[in-house]
PDB file of N, CA and C in Angstrom:
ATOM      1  N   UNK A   1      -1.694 -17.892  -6.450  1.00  0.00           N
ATOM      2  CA  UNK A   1      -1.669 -16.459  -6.654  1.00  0.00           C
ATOM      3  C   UNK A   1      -2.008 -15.767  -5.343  1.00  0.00           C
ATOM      4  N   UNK A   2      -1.331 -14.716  -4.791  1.00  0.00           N
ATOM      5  CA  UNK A   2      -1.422 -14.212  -3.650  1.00  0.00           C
ATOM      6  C   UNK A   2      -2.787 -13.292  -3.947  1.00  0.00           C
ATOM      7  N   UNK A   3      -3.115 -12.832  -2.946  1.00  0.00           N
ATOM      8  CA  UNK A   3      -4.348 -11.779  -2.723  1.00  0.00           C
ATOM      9  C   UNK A   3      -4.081 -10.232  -2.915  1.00  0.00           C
ATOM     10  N   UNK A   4      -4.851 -10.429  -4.269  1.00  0.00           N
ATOM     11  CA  UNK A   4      -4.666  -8.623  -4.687  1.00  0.00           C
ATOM     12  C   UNK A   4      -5.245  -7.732  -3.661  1.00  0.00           C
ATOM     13  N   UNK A   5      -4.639  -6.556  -3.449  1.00  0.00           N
ATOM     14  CA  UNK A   5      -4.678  -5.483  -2.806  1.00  0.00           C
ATOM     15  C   UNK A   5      -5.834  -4.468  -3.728  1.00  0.00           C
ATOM     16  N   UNK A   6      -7.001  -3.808  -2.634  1.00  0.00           N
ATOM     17  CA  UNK A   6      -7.864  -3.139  -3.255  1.00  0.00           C
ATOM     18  C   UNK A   6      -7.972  -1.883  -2.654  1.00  0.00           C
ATOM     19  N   UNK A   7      -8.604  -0.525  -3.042  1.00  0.00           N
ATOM     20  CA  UNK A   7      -8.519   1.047  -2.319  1.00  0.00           C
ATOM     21  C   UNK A   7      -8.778   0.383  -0.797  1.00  0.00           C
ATOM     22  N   UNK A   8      -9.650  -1.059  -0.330  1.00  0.00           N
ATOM     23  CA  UNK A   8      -9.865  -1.341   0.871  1.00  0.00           C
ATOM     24  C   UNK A   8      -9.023  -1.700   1.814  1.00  0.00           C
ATOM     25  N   UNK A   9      -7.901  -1.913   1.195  1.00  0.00           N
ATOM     26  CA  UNK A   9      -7.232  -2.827   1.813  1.00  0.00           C
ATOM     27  C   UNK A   9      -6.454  -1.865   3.068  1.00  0.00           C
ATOM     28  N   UNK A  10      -6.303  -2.680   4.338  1.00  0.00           N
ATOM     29  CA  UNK A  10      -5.757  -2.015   5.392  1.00  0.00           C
ATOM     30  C   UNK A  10      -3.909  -2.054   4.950  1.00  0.00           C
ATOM     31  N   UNK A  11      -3.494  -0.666   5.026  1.00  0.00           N
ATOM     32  CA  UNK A  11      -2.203  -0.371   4.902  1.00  0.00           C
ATOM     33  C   UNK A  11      -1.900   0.509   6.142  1.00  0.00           C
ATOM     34  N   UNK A  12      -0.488   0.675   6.484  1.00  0.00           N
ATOM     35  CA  UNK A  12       0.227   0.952   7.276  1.00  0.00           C
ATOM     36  C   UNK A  12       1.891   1.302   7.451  1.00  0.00           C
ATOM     37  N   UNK A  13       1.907   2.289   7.586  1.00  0.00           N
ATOM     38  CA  UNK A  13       3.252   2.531   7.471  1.00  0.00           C
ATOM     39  C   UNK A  13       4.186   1.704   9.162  1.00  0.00           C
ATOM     40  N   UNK A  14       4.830   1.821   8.980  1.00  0.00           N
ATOM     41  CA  UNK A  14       6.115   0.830  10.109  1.00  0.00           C
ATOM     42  C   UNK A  14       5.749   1.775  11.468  1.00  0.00           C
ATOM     43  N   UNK A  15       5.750   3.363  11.191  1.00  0.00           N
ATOM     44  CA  UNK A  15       4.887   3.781  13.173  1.00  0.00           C
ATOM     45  C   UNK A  15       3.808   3.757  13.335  1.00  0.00           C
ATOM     46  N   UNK A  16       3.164   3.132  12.518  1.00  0.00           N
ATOM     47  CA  UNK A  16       1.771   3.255  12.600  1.00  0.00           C
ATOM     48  C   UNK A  16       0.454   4.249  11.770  1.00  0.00           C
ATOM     49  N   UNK A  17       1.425   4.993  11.231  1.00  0.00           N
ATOM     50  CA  UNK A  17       0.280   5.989  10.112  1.00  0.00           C
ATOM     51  C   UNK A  17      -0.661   4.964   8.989  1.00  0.00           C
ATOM     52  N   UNK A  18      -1.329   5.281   8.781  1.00  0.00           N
ATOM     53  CA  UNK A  18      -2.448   5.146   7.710  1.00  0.00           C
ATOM     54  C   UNK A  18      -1.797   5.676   6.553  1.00  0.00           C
ATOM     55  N   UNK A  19      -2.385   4.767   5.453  1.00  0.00           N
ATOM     56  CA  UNK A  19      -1.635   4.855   4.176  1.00  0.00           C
ATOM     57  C   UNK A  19      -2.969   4.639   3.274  1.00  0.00           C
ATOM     58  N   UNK A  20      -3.063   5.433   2.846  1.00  0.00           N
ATOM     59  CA  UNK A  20      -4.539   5.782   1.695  1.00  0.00           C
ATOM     60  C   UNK A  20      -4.070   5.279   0.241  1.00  0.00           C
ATOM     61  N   UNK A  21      -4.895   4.855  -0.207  1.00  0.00           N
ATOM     62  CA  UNK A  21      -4.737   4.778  -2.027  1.00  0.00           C
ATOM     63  C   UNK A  21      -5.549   5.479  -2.669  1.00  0.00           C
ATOM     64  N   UNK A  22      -5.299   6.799  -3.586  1.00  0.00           N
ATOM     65  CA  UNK A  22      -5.965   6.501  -4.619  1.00  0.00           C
ATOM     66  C   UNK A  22      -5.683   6.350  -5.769  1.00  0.00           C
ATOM     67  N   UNK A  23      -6.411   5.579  -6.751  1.00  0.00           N
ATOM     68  CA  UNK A  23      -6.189   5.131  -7.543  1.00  0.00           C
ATOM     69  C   UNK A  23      -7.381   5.182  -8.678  1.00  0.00           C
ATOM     70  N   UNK A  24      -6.962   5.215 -10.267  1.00  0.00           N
ATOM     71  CA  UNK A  24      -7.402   6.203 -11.249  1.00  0.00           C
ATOM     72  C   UNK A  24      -7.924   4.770 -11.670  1.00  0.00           C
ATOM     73  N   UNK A  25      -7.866   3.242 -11.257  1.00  0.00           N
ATOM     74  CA  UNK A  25      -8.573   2.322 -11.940  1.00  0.00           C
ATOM     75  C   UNK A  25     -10.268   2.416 -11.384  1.00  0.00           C
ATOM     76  N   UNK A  26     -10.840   2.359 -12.409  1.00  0.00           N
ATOM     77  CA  UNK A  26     -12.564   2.173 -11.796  1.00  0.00           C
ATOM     78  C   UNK A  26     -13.060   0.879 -12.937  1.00  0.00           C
ATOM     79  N   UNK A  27     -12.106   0.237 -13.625  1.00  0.00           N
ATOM     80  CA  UNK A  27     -12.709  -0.633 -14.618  1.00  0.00           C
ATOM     81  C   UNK A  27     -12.668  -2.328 -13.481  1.00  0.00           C
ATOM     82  N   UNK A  28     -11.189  -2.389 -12.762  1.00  0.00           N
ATOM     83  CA  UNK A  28     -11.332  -3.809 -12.236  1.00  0.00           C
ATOM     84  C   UNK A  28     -10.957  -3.837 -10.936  1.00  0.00           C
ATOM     85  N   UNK A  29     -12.128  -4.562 -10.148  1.00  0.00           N
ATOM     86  CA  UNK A  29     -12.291  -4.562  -8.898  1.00  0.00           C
ATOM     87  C   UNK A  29     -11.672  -6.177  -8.397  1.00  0.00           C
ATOM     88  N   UNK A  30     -11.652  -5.939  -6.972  1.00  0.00           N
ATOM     89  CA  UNK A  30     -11.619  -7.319  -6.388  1.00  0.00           C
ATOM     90  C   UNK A  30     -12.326  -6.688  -5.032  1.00  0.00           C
ATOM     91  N   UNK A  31     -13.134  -7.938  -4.250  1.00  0.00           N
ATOM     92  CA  UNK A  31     -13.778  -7.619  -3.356  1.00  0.00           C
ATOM     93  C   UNK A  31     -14.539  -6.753  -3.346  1.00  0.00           C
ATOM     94  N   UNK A  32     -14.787  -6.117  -4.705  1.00  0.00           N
ATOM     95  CA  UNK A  32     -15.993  -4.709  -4.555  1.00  0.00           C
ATOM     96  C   UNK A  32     -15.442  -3.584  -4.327  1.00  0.00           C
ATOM     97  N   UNK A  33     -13.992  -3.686  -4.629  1.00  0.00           N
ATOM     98  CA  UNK A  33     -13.438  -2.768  -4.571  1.00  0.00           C
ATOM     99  C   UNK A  33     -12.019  -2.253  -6.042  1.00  0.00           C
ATOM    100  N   UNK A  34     -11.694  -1.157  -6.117  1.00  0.00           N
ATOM    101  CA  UNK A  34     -10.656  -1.176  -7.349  1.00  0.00           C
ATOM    102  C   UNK A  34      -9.437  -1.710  -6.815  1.00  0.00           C
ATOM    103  N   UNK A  35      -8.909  -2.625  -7.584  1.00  0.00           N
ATOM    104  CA  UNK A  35      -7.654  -3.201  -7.699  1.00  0.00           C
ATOM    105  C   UNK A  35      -6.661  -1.727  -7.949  1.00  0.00           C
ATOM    106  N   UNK A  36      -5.642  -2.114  -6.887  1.00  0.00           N
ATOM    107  CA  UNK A  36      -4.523  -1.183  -6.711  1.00  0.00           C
ATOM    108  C   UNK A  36      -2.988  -1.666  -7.653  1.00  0.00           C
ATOM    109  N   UNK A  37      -2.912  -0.543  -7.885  1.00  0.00           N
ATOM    110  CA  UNK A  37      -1.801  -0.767  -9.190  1.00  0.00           C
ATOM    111  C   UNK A  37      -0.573  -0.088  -8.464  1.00  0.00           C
ATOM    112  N   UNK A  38       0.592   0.031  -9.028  1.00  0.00           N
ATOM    113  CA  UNK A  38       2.358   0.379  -8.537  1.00  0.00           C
ATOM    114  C   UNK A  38       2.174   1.891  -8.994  1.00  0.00           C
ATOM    115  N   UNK A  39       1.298   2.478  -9.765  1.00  0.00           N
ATOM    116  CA  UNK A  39       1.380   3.934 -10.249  1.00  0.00           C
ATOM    117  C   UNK A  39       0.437   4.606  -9.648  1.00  0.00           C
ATOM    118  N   UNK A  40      -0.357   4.194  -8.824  1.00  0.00           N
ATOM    119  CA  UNK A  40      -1.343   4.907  -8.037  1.00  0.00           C
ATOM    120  C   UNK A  40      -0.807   5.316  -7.039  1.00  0.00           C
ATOM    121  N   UNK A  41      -0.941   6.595  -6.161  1.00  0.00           N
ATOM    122  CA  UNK A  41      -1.035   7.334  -5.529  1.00  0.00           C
ATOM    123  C   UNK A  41      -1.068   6.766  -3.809  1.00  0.00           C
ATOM    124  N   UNK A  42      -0.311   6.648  -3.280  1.00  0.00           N
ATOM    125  CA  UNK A  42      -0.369   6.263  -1.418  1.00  0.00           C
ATOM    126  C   UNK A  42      -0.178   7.238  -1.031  1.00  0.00           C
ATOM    127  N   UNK A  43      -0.874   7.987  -0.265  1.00  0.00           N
ATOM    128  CA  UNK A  43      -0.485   8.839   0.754  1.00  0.00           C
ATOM    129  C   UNK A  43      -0.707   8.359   2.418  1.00  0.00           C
ATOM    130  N   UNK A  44       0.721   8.782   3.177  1.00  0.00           N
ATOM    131  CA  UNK A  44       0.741   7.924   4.474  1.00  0.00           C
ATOM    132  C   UNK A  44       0.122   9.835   5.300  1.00  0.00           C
ATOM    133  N   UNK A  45      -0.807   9.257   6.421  1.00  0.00           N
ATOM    134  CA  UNK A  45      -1.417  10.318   7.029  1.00  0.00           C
ATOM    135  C   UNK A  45      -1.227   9.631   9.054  1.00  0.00           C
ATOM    136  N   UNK A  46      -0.718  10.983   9.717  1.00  0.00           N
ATOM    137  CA  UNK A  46      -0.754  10.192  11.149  1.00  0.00           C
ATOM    138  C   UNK A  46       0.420   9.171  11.307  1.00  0.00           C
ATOM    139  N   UNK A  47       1.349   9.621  10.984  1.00  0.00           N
ATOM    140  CA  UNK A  47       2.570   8.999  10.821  1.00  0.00           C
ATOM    141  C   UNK A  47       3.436   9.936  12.189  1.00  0.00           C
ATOM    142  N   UNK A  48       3.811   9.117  13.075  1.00  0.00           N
ATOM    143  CA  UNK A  48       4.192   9.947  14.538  1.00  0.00           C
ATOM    144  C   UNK A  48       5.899   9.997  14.398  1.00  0.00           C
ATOM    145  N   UNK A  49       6.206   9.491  13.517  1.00  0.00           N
ATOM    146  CA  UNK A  49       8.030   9.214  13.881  1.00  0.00           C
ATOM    147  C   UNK A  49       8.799  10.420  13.715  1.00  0.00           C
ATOM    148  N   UNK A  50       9.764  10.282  14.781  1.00  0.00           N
ATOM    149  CA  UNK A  50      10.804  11.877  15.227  1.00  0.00           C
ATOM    150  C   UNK A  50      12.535  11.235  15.010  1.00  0.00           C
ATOM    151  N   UNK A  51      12.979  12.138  14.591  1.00  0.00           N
ATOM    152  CA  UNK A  51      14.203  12.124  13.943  1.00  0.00           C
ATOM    153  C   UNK A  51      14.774  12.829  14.674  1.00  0.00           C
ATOM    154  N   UNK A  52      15.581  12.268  15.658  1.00  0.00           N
ATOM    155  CA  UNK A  52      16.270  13.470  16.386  1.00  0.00           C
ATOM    156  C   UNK A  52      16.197  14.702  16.783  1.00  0.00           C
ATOM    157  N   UNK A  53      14.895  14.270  17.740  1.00  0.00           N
ATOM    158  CA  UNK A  53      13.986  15.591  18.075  1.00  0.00           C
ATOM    159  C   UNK A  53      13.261  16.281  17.120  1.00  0.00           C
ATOM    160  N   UNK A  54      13.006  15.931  15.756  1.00  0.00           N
ATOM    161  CA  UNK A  54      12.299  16.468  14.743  1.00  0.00           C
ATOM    162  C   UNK A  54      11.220  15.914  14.087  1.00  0.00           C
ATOM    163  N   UNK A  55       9.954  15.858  13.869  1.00  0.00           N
ATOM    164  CA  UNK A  55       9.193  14.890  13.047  1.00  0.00           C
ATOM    165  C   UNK A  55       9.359  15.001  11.683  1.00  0.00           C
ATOM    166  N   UNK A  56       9.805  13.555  11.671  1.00  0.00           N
ATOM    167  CA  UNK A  56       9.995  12.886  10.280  1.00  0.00           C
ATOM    168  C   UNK A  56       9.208  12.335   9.565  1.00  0.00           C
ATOM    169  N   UNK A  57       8.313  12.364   9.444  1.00  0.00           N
ATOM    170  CA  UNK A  57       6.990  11.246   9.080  1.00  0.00           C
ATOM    171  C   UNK A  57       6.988  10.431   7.420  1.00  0.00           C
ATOM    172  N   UNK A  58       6.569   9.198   7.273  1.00  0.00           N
ATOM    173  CA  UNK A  58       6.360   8.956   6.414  1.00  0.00           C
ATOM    174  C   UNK A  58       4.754   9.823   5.737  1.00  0.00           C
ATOM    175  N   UNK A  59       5.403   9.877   4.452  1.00  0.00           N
ATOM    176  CA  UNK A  59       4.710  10.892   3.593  1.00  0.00           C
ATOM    177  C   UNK A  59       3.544  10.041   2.224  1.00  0.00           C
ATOM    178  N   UNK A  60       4.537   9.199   1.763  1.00  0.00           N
ATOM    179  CA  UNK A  60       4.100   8.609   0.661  1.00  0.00           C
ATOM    180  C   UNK A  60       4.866   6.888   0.376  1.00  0.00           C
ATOM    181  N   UNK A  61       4.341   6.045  -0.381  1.00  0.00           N
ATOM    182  CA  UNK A  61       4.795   4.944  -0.637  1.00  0.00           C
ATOM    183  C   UNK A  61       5.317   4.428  -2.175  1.00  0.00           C
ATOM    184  N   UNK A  62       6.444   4.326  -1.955  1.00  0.00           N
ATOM    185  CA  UNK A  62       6.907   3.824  -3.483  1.00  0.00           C
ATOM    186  C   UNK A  62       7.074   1.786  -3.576  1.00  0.00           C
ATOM    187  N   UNK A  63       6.493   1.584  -4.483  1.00  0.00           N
ATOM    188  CA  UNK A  63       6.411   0.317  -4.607  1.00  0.00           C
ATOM    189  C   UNK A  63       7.346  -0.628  -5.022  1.00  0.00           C
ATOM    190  N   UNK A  64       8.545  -1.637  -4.740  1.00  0.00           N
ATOM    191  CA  UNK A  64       9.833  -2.224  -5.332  1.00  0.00           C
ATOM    192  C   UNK A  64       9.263  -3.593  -5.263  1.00  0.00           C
ATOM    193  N   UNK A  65       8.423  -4.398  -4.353  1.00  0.00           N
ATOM    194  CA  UNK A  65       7.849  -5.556  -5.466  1.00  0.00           C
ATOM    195  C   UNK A  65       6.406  -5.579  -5.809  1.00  0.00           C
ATOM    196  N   UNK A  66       6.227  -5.664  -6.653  1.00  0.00           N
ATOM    197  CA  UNK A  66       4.933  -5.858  -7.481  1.00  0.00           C
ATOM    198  C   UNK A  66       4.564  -7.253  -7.686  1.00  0.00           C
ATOM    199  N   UNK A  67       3.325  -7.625  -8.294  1.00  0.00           N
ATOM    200  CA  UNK A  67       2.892  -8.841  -8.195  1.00  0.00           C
ATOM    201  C   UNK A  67       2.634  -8.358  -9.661  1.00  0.00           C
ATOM    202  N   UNK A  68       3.961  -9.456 -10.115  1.00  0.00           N
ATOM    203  CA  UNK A  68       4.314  -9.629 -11.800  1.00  0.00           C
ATOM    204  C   UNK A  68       3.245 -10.569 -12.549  1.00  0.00           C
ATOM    205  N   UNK A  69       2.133 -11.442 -12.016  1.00  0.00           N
ATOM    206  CA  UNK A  69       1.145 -12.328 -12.287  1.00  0.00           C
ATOM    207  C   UNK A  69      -0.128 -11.375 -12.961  1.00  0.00           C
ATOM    208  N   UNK A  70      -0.559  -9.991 -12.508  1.00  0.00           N
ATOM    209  CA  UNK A  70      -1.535  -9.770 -13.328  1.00  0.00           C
ATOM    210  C   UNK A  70      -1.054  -8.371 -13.408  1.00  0.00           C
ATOM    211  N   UNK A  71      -1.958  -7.549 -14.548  1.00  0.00           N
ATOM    212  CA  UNK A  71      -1.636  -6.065 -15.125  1.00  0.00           C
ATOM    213  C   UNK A  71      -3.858  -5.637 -14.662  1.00  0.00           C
ATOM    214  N   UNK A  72      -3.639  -4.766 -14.688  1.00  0.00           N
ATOM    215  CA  UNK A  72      -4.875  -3.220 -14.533  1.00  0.00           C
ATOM    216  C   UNK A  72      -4.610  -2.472 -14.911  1.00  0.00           C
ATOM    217  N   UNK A  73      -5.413  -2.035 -16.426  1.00  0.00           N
ATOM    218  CA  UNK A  73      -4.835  -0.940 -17.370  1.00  0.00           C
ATOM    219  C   UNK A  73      -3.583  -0.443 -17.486  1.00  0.00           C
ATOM    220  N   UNK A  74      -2.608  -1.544 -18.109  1.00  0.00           N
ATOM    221  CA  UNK A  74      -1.465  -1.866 -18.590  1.00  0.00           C
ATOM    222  C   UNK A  74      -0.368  -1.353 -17.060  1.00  0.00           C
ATOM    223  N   UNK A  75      -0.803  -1.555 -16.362  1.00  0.00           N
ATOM    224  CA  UNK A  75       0.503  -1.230 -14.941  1.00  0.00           C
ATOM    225  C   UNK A  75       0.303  -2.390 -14.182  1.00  0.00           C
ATOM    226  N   UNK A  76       1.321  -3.246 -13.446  1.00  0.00           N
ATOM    227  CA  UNK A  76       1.279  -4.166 -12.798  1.00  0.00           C
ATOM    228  C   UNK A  76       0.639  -3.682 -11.496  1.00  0.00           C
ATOM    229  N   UNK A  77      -0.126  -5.023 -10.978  1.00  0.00           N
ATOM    230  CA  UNK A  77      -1.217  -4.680 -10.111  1.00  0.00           C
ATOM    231  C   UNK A  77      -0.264  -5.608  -8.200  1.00  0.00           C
ATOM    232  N   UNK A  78      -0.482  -4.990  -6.924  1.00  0.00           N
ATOM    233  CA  UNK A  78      -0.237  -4.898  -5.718  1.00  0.00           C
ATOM    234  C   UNK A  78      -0.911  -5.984  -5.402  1.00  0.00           C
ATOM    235  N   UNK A  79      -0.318  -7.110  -4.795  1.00  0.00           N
ATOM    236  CA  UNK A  79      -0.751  -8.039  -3.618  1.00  0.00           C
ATOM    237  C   UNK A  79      -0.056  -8.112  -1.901  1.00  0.00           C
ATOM    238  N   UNK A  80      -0.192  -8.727  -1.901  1.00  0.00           N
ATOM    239  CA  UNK A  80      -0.101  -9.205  -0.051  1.00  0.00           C
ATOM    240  C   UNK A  80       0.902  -9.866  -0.044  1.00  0.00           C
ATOM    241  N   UNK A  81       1.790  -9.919  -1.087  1.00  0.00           N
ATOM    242  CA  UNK A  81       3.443  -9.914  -1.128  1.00  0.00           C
ATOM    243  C   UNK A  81       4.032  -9.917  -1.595  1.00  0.00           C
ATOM    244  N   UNK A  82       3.509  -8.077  -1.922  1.00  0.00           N
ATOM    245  CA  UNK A  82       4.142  -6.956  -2.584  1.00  0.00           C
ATOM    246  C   UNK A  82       5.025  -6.003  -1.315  1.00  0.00           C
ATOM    247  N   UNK A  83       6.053  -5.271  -1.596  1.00  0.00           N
ATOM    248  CA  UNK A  83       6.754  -4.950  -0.767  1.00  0.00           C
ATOM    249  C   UNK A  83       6.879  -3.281  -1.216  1.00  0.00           C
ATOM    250  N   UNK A  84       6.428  -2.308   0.008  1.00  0.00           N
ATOM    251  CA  UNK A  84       6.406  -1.093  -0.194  1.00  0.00           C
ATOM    252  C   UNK A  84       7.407  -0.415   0.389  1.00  0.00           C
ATOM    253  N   UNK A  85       7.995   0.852   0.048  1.00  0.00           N
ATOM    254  CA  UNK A  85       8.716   1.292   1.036  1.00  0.00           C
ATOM    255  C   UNK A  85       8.019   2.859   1.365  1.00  0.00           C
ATOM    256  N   UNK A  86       8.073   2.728   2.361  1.00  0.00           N
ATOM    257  CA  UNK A  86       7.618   4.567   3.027  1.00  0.00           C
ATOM    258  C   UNK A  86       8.325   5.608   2.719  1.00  0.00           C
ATOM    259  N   UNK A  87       8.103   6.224   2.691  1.00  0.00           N
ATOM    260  CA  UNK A  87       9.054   7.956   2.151  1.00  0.00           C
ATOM    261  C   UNK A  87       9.039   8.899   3.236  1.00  0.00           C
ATOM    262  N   UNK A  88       9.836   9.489   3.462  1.00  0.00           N
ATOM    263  CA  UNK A  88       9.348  11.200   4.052  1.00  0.00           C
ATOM    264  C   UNK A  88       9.250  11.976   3.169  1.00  0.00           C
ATOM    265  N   UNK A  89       9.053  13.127   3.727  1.00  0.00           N
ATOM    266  CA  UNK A  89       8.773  14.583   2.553  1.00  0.00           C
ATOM    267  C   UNK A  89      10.414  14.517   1.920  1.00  0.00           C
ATOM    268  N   UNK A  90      11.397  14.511   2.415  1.00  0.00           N
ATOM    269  CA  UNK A  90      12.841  14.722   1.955  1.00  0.00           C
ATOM    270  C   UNK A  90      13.140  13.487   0.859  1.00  0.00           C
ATOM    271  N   UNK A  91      12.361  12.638   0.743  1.00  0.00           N
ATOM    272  CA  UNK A  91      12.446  11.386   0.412  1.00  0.00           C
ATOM    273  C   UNK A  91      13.511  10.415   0.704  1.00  0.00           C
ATOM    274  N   UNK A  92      13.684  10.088   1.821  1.00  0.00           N
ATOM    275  CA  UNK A  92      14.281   9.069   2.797  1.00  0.00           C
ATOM    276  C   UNK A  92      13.377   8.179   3.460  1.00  0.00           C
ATOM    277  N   UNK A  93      14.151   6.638   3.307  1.00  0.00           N
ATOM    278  CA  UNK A  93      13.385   5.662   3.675  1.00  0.00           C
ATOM    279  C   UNK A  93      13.235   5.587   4.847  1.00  0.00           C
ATOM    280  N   UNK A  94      12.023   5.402   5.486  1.00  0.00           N
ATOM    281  CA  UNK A  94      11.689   4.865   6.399  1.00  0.00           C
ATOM    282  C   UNK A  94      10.795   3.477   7.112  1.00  0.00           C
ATOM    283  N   UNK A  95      11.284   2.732   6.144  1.00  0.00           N
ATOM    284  CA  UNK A  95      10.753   1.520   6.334  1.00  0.00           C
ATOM    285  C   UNK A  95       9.615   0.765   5.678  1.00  0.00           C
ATOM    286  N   UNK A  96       9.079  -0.245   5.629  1.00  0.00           N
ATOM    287  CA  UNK A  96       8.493  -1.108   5.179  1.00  0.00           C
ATOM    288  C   UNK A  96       6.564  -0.828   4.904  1.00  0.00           C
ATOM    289  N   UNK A  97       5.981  -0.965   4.108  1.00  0.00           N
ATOM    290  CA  UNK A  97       4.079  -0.721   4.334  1.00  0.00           C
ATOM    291  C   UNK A  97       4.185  -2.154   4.970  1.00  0.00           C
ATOM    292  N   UNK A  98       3.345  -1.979   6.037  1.00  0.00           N
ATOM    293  CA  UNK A  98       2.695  -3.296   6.805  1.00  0.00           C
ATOM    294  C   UNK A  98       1.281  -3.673   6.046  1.00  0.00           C
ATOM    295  N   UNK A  99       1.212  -4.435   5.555  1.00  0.00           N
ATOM    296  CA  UNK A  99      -0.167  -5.213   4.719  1.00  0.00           C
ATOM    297  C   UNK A  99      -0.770  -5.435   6.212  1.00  0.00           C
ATOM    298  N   UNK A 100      -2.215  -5.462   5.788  1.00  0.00           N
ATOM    299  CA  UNK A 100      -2.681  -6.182   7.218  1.00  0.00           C
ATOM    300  C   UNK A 100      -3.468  -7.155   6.025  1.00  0.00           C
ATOM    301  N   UNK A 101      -3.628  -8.377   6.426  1.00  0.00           N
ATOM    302  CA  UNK A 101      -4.406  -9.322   5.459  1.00  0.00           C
ATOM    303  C   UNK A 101      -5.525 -10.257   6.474  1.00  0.00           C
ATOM    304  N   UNK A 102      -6.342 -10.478   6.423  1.00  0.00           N
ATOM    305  CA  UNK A 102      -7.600 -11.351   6.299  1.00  0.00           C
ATOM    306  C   UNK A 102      -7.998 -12.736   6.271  1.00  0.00           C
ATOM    307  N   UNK A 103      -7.797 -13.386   7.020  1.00  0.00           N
ATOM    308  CA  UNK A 103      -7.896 -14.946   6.670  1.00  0.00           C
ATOM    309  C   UNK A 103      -9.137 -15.330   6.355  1.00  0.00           C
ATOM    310  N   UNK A 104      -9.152 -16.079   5.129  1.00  0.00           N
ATOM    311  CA  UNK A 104     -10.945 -16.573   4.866  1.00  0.00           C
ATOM    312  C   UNK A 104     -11.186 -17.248   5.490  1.00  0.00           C
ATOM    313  N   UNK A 105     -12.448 -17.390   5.705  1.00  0.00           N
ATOM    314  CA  UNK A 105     -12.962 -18.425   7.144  1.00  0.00           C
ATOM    315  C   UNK A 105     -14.100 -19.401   6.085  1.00  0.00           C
ATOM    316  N   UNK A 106     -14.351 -20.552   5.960  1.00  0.00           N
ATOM    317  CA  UNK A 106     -15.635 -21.014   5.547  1.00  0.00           C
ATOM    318  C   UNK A 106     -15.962 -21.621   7.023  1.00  0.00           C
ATOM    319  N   UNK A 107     -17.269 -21.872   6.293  1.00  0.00           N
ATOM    320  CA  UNK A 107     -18.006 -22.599   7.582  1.00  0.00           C
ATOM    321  C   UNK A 107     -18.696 -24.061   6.429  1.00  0.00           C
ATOM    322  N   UNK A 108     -19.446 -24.972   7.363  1.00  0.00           N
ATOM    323  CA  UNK A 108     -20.070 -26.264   7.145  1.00  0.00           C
ATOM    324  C   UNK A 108     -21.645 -25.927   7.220  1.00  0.00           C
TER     325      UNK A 108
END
């Protein structure tokens, strides 16, 4: 099972903006944090990209794969390979959410 995505999790739109979650789950966490669902709320902020001399920015994130393995108050819940796409205000794609993910480390 891949690694669920939580309000913590580092997101990123494709120029580099910041991509916020919020999200209306407060019942199930991972990492101490709420598990992110496909109906919650991304907003991308600091998004620099220009469209033919115009700024275009990604705005918001709509979600096309989901991680079909678990549900959070009946909506399928976001992992680390789940696949987002960015929006502008016009709603045109602009590319991919970059997951940033975490490698666990143990020690001896």
């Amino acid at each position: 099972m891949s690694g669920l995505l939580n309000v913590s999790s580092v997101l990123m739109c494709p120029h580099g903006g910041t991509v916020s979650a919020v999200s209306a789950n407060a019942r199930v966490a991972a990492a101490g944090s709420p598990v992110l669902r496909a109906s919650d709320t991304f907003l991308v902020a600091g998004c620099p990209f220009i469209l033919a001399l115009v700024p275009h920015p990604c705005v918001t994130v709509q979600w096309l794969v989901t991680n079909l393995e678990s549900q959070v108050l009946g909506d399928v819940t976001l992992s680390d390979q789940s696949v987002g796409m960015c929006l502008a205000a016009d709603q045109a794609p602009q590319g991919v959410v970059i997951i940033s993910t975490q490698l666990r480390v143990t020690g001896r």
